[in-house]
N, C-alpha and C. Protein backbone atom coordinates (compact mmCIF):
# COMPACT_ATOMS: atom_id res chain seq x y z
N UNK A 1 -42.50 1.83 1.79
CA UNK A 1 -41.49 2.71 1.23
C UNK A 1 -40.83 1.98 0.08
N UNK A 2 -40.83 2.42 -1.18
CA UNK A 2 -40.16 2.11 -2.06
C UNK A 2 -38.81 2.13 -1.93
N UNK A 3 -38.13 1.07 -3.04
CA UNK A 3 -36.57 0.76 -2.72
C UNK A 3 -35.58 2.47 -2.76
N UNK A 4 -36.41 3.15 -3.87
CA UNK A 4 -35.48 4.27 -3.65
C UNK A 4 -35.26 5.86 -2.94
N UNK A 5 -36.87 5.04 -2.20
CA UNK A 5 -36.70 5.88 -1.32
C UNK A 5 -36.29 5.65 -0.06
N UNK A 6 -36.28 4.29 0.48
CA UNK A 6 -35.32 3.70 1.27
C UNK A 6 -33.76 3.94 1.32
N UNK A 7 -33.00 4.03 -0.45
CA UNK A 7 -31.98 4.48 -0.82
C UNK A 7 -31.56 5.79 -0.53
N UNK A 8 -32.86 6.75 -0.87
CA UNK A 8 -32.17 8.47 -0.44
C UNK A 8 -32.35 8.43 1.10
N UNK A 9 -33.38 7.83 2.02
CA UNK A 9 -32.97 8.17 3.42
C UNK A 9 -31.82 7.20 3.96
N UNK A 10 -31.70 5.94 3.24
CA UNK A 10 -29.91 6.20 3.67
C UNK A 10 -29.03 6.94 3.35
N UNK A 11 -28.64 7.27 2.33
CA UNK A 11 -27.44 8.42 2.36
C UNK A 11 -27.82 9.47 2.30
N UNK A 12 -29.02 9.69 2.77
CA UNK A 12 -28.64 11.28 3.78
C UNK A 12 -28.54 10.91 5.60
N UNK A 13 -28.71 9.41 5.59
CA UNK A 13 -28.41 9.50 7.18
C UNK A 13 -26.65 9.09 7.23
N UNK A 14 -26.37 8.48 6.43
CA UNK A 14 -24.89 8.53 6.07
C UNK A 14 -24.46 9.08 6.27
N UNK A 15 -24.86 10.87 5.12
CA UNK A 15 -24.49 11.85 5.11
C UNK A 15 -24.33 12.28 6.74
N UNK A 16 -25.68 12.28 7.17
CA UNK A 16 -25.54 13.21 8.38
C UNK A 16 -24.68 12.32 9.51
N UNK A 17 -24.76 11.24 9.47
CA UNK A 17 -24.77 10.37 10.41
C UNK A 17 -23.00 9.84 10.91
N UNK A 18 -22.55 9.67 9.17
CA UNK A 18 -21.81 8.72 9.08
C UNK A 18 -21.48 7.41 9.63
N UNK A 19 -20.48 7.54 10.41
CA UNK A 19 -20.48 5.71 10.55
C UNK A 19 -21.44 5.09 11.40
N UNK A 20 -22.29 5.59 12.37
CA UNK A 20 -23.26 6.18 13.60
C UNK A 20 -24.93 5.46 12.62
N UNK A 21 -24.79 5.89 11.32
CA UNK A 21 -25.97 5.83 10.61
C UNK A 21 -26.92 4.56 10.70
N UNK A 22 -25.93 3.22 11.15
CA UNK A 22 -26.56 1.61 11.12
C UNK A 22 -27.10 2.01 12.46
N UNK A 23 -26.52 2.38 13.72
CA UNK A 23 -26.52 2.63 15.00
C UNK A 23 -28.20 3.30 15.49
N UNK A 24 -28.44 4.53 14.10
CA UNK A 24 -29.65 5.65 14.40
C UNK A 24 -30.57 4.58 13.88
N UNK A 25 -30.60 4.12 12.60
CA UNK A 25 -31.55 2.80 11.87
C UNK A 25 -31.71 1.80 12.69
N UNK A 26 -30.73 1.29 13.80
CA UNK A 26 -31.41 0.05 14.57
C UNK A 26 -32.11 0.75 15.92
N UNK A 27 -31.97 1.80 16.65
CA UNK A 27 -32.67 2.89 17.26
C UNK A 27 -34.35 2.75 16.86
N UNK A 28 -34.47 3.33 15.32
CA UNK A 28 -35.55 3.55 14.96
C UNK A 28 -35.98 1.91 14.99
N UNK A 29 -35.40 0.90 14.81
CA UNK A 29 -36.31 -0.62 14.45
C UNK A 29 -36.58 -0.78 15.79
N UNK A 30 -36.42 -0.48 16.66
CA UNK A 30 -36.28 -1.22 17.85
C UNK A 30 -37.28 -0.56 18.66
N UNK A 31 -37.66 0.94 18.36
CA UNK A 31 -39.01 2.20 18.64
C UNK A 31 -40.29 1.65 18.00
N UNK A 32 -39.95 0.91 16.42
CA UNK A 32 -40.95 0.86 15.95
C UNK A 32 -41.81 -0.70 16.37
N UNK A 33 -40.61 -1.55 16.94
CA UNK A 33 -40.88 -3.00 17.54
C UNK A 33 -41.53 -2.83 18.62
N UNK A 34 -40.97 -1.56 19.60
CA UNK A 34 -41.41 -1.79 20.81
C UNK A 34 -43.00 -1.05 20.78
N UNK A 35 -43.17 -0.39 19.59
CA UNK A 35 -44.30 0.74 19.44
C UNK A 35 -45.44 -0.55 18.93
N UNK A 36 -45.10 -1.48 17.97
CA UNK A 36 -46.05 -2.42 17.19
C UNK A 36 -46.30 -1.82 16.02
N UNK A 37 -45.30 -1.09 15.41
CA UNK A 37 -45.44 -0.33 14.42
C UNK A 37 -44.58 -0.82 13.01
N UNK A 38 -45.89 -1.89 12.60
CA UNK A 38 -45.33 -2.58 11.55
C UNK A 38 -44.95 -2.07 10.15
N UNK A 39 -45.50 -1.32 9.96
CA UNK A 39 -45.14 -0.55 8.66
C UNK A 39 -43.70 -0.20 9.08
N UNK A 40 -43.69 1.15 9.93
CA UNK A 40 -42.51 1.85 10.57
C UNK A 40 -41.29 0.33 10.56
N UNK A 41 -41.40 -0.42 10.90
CA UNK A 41 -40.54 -1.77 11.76
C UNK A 41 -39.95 -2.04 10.20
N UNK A 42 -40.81 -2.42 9.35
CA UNK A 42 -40.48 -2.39 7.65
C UNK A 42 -39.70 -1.54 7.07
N UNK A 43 -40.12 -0.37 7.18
CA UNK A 43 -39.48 1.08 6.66
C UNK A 43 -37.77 1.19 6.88
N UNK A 44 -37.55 0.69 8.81
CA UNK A 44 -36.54 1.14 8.71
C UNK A 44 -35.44 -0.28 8.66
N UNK A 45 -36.01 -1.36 8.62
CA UNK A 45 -35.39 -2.65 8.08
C UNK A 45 -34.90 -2.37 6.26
N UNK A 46 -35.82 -1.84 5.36
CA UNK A 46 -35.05 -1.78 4.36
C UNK A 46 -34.30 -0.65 4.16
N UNK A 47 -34.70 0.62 5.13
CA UNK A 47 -33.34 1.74 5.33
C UNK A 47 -31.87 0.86 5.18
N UNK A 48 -31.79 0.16 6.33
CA UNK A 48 -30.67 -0.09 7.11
C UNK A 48 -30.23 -1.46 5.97
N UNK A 49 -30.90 -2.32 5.30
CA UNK A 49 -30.76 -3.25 4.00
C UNK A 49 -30.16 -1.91 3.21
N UNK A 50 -30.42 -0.63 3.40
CA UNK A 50 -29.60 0.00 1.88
C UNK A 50 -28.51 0.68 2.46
N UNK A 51 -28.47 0.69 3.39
CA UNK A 51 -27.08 1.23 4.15
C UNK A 51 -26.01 -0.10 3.72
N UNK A 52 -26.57 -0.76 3.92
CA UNK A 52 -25.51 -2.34 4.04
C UNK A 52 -24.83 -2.36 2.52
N UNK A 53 -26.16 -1.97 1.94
CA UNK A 53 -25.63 -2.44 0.46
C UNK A 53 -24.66 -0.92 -0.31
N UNK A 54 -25.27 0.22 0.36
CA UNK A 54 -24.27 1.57 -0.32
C UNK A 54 -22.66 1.25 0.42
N UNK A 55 -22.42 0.66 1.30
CA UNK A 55 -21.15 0.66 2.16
C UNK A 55 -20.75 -0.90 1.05
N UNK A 56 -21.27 -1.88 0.74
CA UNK A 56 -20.77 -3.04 0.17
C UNK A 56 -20.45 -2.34 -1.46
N UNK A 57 -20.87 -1.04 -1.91
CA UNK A 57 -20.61 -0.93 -3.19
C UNK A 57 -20.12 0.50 -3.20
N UNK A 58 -19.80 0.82 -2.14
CA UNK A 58 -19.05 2.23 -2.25
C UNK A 58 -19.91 3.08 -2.42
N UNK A 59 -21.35 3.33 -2.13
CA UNK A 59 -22.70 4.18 -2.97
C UNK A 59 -22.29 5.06 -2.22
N UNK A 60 -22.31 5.34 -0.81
CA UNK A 60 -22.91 6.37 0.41
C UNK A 60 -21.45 7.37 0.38
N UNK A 61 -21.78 8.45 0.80
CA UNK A 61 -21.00 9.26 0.66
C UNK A 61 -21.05 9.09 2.25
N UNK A 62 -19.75 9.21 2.81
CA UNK A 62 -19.58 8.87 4.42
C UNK A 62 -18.73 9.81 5.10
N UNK A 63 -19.24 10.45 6.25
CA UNK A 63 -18.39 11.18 6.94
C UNK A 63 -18.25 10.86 8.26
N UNK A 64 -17.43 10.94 9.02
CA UNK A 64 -16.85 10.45 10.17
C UNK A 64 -17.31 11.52 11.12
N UNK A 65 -18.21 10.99 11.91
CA UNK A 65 -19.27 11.81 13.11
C UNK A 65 -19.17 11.06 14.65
């Protein structure tokens, strides 16, 4: 998954998610660890790297869920 598309499925899990959103992203790493699903295990490691970084720069639009 490219960086910006890593970028739009974080803030739409933001969106949907809000503060919950790191919570659904370590969910999915932890499905894709226990699955051996290395791509997937990748995918949602740099999701959750762009969550970190939209909340460190104000990017994500955030709603309280």
């Amino acid at each position: 998954m490219s960086e910006p598309d890593s970028k739009y499925t974080a803030q739409n899990l933001m969106t949907v998610h809000g503060l919950r959103a790191s919570a659904v992203v370590q969910e999915r790493i932890a499905e894709a660890r226990q699955q051996g699903d290395v791509s997937g295990l990748e995918r949602w490691q740099n999701v959750d790297a762009a969550i970190a970084e939209l909340r460190r720069t104000g990017g994500g639009r955030m709603s309280q869920s």
